[in-house]
PDB file of N, CA and C in Angstrom:
ATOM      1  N   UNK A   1     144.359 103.583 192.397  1.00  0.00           N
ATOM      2  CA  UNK A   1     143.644 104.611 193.132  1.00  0.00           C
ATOM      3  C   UNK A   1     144.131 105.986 192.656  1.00  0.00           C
ATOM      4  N   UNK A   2     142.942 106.821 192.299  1.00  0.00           N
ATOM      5  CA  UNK A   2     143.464 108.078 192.154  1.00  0.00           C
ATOM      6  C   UNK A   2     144.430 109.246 192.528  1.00  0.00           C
ATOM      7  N   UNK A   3     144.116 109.041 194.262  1.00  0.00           N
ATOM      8  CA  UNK A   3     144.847 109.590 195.067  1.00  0.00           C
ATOM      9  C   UNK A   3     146.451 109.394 194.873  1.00  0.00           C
ATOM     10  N   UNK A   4     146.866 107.717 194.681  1.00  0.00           N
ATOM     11  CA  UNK A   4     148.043 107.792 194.875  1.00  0.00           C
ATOM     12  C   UNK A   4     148.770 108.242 193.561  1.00  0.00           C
ATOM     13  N   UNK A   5     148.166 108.119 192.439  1.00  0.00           N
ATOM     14  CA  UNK A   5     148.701 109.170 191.628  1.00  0.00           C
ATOM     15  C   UNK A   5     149.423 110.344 191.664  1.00  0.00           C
ATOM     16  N   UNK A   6     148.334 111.052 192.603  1.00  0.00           N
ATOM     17  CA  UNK A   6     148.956 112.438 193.201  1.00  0.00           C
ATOM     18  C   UNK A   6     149.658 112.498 194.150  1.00  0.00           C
ATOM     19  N   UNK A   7     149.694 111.608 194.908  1.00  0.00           N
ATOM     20  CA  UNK A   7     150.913 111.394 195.865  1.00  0.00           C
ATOM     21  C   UNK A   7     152.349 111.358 194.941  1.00  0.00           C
ATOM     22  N   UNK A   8     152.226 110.155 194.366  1.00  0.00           N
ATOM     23  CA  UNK A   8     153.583 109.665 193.243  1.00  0.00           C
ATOM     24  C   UNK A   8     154.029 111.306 192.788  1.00  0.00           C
ATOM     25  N   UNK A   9     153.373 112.543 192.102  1.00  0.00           N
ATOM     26  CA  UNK A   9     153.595 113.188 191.346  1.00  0.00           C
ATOM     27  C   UNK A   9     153.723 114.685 192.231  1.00  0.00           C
ATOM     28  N   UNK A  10     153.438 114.395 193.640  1.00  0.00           N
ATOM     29  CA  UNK A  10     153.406 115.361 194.340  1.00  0.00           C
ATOM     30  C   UNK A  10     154.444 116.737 194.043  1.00  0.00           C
ATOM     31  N   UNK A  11     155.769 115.971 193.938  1.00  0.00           N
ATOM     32  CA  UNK A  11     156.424 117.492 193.505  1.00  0.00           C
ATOM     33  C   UNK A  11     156.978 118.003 192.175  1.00  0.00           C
ATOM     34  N   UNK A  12     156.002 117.357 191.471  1.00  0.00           N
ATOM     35  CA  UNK A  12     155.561 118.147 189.784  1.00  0.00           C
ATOM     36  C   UNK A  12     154.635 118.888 190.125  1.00  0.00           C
ATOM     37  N   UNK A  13     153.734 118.815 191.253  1.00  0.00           N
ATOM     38  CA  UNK A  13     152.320 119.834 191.316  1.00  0.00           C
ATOM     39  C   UNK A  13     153.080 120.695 192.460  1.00  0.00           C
ATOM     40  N   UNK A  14     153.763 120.565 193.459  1.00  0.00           N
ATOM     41  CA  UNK A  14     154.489 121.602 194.108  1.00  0.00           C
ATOM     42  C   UNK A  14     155.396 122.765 193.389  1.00  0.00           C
ATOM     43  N   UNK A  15     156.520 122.040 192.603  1.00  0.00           N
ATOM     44  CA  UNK A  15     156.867 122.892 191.390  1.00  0.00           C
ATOM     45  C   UNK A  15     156.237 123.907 190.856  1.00  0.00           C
ATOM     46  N   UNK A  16     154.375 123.711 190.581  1.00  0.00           N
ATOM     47  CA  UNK A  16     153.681 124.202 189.968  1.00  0.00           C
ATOM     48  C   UNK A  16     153.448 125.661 191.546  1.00  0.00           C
ATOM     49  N   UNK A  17     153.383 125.292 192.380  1.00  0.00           N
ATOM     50  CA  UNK A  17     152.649 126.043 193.267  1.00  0.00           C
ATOM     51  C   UNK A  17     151.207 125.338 193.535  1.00  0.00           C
ATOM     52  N   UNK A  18     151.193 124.347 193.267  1.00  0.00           N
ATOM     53  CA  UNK A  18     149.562 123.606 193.016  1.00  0.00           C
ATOM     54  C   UNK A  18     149.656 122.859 194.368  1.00  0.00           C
ATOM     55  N   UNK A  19     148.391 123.453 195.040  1.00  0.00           N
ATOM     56  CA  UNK A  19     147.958 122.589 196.436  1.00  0.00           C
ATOM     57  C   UNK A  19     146.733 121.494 196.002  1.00  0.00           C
ATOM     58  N   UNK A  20     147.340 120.440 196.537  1.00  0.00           N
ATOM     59  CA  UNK A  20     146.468 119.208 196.635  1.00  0.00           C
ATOM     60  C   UNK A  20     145.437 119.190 197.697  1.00  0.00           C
ATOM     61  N   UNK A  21     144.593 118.896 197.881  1.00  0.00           N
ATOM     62  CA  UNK A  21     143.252 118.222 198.808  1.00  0.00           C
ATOM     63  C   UNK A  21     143.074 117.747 198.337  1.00  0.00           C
ATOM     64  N   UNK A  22     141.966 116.620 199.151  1.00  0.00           N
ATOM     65  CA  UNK A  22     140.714 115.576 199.294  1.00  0.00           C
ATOM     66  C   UNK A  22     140.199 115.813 200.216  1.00  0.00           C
ATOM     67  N   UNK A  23     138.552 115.332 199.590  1.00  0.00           N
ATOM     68  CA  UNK A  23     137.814 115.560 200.636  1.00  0.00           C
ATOM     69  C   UNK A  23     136.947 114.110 200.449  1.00  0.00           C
ATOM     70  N   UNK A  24     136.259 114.247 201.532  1.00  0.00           N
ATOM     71  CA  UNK A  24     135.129 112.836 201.875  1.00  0.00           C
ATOM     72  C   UNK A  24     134.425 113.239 202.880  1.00  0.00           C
ATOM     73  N   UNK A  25     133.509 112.634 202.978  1.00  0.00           N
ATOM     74  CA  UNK A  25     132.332 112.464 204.022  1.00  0.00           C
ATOM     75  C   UNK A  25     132.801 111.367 205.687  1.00  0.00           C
ATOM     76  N   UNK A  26     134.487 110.879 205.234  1.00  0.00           N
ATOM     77  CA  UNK A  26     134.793 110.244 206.075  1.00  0.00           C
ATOM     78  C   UNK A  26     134.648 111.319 207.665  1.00  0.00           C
ATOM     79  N   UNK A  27     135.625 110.939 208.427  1.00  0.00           N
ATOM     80  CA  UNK A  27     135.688 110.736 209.863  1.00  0.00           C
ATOM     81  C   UNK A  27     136.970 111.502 209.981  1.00  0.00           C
ATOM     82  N   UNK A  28     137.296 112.997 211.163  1.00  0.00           N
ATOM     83  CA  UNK A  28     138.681 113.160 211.133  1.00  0.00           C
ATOM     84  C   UNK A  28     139.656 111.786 210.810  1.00  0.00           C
ATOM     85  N   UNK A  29     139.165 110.928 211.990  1.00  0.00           N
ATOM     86  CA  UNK A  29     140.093 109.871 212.374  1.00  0.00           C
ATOM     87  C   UNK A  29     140.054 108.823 210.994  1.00  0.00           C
ATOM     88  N   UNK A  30     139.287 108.562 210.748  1.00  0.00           N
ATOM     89  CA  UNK A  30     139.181 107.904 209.303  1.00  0.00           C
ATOM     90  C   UNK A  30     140.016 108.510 208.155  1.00  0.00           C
ATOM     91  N   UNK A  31     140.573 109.785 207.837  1.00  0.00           N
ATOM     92  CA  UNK A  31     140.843 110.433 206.796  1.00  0.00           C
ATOM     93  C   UNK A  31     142.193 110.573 207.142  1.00  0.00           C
ATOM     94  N   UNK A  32     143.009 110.569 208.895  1.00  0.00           N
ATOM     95  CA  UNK A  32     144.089 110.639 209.288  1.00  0.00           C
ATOM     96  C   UNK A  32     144.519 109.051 208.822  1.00  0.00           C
ATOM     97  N   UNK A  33     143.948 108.268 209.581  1.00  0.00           N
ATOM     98  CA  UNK A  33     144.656 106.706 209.215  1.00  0.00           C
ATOM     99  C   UNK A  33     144.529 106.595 207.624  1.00  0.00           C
ATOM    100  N   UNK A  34     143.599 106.581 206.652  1.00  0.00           N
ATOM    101  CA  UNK A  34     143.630 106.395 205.295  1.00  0.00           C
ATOM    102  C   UNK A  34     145.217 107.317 204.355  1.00  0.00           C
ATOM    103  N   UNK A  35     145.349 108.460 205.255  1.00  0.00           N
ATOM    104  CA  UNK A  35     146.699 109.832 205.009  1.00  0.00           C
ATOM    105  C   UNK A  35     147.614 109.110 205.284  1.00  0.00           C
ATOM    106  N   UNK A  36     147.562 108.097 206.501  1.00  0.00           N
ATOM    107  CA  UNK A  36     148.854 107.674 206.728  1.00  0.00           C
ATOM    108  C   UNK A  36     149.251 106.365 206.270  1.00  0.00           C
ATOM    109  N   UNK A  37     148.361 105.541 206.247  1.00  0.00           N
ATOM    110  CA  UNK A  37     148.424 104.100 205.743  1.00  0.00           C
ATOM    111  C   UNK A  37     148.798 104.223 203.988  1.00  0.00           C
ATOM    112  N   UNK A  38     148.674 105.045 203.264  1.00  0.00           N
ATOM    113  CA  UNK A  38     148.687 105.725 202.022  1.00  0.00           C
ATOM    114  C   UNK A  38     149.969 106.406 201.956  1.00  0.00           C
ATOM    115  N   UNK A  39     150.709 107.124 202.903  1.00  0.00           N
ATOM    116  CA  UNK A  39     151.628 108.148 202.576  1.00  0.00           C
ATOM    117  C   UNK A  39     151.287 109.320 201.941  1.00  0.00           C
ATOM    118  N   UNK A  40     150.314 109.809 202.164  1.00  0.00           N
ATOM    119  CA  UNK A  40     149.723 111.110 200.962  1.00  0.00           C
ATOM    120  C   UNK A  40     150.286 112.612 202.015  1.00  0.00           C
ATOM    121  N   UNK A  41     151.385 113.257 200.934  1.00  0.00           N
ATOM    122  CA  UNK A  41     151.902 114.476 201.718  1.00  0.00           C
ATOM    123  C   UNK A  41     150.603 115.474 201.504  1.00  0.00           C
ATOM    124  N   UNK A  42     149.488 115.341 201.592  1.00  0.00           N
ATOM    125  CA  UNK A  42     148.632 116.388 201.274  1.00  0.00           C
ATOM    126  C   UNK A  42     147.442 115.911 201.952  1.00  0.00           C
ATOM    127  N   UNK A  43     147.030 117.465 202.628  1.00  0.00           N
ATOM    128  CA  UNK A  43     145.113 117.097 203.549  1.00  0.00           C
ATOM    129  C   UNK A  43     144.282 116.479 202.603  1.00  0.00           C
ATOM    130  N   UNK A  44     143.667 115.776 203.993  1.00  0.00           N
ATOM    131  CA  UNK A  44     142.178 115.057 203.312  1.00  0.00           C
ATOM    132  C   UNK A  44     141.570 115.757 204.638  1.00  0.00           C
ATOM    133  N   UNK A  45     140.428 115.949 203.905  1.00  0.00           N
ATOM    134  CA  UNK A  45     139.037 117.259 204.611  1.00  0.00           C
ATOM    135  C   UNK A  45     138.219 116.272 204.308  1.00  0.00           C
ATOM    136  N   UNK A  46     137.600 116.904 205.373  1.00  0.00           N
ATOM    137  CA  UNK A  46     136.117 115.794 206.303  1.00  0.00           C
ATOM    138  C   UNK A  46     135.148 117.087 205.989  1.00  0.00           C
ATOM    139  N   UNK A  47     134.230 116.471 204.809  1.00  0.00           N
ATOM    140  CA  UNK A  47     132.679 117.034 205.231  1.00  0.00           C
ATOM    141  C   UNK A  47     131.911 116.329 205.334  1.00  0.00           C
ATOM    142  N   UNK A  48     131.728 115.825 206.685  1.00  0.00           N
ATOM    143  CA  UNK A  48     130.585 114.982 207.388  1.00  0.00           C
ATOM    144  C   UNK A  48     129.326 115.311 207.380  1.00  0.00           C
ATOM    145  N   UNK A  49     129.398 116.865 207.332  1.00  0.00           N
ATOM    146  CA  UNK A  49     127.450 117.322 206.832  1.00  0.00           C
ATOM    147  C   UNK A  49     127.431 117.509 205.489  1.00  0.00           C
ATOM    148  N   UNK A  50     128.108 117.464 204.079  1.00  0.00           N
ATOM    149  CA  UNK A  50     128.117 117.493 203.243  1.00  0.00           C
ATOM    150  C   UNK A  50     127.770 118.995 202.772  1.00  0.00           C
ATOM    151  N   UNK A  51     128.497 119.856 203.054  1.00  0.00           N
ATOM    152  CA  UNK A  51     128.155 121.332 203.136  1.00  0.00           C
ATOM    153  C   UNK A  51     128.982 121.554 201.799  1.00  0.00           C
ATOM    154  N   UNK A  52     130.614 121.436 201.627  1.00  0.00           N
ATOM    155  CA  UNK A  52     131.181 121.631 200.608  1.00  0.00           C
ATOM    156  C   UNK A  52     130.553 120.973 199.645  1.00  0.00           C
ATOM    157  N   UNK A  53     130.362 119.457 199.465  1.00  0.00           N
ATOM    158  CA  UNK A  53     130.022 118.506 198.201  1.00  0.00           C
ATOM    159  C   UNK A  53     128.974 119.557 197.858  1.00  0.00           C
ATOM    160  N   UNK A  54     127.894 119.938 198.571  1.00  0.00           N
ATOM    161  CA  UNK A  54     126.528 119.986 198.087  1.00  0.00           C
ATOM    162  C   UNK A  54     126.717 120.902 197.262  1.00  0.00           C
ATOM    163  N   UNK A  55     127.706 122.319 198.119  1.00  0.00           N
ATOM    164  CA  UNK A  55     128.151 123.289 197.435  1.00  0.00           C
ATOM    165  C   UNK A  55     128.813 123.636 195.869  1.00  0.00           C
ATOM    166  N   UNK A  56     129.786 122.246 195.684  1.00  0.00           N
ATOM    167  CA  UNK A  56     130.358 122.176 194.592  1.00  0.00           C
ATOM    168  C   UNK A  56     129.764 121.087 193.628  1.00  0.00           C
ATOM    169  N   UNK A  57     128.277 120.870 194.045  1.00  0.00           N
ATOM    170  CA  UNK A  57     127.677 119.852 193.355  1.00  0.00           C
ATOM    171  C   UNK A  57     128.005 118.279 193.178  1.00  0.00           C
ATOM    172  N   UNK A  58     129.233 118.300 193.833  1.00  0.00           N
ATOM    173  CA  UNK A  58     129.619 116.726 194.155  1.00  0.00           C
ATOM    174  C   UNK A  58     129.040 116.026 194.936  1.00  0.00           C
ATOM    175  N   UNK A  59     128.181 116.182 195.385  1.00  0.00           N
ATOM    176  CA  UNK A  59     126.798 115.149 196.409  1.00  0.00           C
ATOM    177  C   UNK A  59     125.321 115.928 196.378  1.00  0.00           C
ATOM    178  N   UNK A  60     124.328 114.785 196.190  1.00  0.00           N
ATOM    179  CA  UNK A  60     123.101 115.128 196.365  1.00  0.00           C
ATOM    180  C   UNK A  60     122.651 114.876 198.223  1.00  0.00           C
ATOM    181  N   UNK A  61     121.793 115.602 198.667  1.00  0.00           N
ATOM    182  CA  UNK A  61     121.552 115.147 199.835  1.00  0.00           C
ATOM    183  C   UNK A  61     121.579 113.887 200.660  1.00  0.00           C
ATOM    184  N   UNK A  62     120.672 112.961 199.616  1.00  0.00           N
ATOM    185  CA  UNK A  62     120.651 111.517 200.127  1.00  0.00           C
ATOM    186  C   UNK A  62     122.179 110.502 199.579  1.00  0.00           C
ATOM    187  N   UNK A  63     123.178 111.356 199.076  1.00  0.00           N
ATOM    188  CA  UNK A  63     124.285 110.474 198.738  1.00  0.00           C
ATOM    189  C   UNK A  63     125.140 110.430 199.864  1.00  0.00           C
ATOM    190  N   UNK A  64     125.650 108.951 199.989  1.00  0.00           N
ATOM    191  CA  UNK A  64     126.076 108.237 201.166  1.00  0.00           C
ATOM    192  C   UNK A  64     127.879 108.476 200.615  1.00  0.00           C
ATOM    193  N   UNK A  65     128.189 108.871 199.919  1.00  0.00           N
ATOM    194  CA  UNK A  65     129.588 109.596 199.460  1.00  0.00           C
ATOM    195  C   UNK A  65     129.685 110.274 198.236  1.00  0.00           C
ATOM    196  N   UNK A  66     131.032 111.462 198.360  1.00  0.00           N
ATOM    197  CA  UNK A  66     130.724 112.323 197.417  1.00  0.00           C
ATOM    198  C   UNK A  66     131.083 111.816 195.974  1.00  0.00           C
ATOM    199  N   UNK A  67     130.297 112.560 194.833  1.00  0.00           N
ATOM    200  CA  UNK A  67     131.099 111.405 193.450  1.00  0.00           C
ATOM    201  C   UNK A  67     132.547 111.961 193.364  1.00  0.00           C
ATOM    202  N   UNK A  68     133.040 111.327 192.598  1.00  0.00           N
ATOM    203  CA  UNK A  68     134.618 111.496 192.154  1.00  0.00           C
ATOM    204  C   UNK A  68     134.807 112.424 190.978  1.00  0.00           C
ATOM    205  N   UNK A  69     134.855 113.661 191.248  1.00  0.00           N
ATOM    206  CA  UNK A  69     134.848 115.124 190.778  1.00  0.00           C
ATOM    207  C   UNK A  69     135.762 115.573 191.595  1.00  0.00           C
ATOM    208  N   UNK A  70     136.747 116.666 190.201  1.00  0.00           N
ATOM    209  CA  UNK A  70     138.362 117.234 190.739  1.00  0.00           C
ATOM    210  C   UNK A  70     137.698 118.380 190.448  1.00  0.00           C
ATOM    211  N   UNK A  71     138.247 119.397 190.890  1.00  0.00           N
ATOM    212  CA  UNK A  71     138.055 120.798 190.458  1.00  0.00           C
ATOM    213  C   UNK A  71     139.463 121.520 190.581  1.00  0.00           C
ATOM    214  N   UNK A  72     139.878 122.378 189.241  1.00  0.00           N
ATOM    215  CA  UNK A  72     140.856 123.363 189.398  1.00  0.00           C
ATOM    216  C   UNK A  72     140.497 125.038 190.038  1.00  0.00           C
ATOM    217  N   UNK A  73     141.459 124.798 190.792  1.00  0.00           N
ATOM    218  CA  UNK A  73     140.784 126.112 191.388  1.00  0.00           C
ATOM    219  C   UNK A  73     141.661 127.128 191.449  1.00  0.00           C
ATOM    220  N   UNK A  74     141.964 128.289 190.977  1.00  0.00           N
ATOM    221  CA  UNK A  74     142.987 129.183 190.559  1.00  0.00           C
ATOM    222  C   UNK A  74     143.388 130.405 192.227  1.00  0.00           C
ATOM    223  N   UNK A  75     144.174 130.584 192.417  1.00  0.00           N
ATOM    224  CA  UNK A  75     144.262 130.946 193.746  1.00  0.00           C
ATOM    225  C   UNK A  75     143.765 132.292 194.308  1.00  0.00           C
ATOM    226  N   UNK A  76     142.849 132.648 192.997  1.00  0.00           N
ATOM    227  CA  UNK A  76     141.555 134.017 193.898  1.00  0.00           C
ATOM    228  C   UNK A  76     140.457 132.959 194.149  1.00  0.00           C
ATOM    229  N   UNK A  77     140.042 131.843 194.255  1.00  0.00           N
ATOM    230  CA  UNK A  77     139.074 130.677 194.461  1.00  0.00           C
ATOM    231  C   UNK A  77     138.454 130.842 193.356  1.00  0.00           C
ATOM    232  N   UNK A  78     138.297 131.031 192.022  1.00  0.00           N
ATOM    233  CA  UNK A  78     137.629 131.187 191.355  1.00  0.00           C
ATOM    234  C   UNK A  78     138.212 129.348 189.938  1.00  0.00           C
ATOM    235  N   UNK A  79     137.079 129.088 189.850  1.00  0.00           N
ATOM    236  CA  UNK A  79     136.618 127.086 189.410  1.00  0.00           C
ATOM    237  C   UNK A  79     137.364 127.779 188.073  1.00  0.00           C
ATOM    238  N   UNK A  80     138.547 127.000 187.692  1.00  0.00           N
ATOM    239  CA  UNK A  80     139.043 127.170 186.247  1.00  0.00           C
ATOM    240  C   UNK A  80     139.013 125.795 185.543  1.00  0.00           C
ATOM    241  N   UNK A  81     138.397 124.819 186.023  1.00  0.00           N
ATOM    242  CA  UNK A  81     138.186 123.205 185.341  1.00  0.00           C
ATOM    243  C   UNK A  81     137.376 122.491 186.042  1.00  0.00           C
ATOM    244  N   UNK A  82     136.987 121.588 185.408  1.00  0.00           N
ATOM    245  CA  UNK A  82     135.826 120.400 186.178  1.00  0.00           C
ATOM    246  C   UNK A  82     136.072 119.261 185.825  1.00  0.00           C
ATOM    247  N   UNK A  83     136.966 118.034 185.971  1.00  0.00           N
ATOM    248  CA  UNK A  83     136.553 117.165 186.134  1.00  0.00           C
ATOM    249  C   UNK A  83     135.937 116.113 186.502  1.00  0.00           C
ATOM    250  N   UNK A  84     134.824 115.900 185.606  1.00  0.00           N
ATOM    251  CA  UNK A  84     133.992 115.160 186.097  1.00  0.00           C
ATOM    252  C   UNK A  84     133.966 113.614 186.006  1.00  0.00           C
ATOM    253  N   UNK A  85     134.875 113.035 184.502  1.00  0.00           N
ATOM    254  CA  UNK A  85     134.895 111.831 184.112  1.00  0.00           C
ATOM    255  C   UNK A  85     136.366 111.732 183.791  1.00  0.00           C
ATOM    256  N   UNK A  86     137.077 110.841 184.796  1.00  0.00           N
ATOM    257  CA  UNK A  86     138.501 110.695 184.429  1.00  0.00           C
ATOM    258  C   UNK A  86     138.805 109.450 184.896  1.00  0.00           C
ATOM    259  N   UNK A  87     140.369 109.414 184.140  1.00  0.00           N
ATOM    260  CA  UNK A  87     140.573 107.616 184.564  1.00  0.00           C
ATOM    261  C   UNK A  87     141.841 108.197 185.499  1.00  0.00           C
ATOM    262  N   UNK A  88     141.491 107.256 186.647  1.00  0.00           N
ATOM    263  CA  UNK A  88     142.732 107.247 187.668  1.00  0.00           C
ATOM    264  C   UNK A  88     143.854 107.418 186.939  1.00  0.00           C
ATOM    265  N   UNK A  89     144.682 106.787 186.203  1.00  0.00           N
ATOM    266  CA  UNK A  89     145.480 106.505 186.064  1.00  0.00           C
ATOM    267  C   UNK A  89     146.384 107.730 185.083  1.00  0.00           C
ATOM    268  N   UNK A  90     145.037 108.499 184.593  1.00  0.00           N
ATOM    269  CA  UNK A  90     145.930 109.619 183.856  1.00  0.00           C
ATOM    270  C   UNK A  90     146.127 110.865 184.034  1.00  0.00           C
ATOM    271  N   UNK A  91     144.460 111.034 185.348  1.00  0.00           N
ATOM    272  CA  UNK A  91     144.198 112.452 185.759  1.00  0.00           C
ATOM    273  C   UNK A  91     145.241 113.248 186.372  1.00  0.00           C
ATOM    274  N   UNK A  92     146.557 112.392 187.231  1.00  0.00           N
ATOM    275  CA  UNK A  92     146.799 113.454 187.414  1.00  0.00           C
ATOM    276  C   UNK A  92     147.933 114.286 186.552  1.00  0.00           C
ATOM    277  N   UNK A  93     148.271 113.495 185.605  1.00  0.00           N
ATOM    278  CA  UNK A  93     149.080 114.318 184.240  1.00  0.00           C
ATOM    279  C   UNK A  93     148.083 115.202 183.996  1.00  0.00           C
ATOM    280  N   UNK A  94     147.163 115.204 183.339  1.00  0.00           N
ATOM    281  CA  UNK A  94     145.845 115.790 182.808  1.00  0.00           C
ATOM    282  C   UNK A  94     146.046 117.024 183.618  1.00  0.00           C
ATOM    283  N   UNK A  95     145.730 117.223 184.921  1.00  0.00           N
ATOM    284  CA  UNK A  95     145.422 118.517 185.566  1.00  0.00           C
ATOM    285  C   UNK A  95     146.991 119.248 185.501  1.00  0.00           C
ATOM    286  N   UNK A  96     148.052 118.368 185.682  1.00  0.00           N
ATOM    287  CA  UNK A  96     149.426 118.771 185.757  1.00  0.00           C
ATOM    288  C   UNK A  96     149.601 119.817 184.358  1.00  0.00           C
ATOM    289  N   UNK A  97     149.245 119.422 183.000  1.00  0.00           N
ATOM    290  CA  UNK A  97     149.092 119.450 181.734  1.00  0.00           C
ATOM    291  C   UNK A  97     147.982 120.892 181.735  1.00  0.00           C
ATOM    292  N   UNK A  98     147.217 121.063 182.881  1.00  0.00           N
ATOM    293  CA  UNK A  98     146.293 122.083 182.392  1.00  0.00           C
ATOM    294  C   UNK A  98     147.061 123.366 183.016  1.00  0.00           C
ATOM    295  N   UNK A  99     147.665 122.740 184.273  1.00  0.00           N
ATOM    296  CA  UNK A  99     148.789 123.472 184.986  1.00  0.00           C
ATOM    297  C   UNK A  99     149.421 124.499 184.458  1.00  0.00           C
ATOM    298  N   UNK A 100     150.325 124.014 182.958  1.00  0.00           N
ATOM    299  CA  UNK A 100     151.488 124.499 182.793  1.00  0.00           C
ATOM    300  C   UNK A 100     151.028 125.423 181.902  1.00  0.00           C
TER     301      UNK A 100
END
């Protein structure tokens, strides 16, 4: 799973100053138990009306979850990367790597 990647590597991206999220279309309560059953030191955000996805192009209206798209985001909010096609297993070196 992607996520736990970034869990595992959490304070190589703290080091960085780099804040983690996730987001989903889940459920507060759904996104708290998945945070905790997981161990993930970092929020997972609920967009249940799909306001962000639609925004950042990660969901079409009729999609029943958002696709699996990272975005770097530099801390005036302004999009400095897009991943769109990555393998769990390497992304989160990859963004760590775009990091430095």
């Amino acid at each position: 799973m992607e996520a736990t990647g970034f869990r595992d590597r959490i304070q190589e991206f703290n080091d960085r100053n780099a804040v983690i999220l996730g987001i989903s279309f889940d459920s507060t309560d759904d996104n708290k138990a998945f945070k905790e059953k997981n161990g993930f030191p970092y929020d997972l955000l609920c967009d249940t009306d799909k306001a962000v996805s639609l925004v950042y192009g990660a969901a079409e209206v009729s999609s029943s979850r958002p696709s699996r798209i990272s975005y770097l985001i530099d801390g005036n909010g302004q999009i400095k990367k897009v991943y769109e096609s990555v393998t769990p297993a390497d992304h989160p070196g990859e963004v760590l790597k775009d990091l430095s």
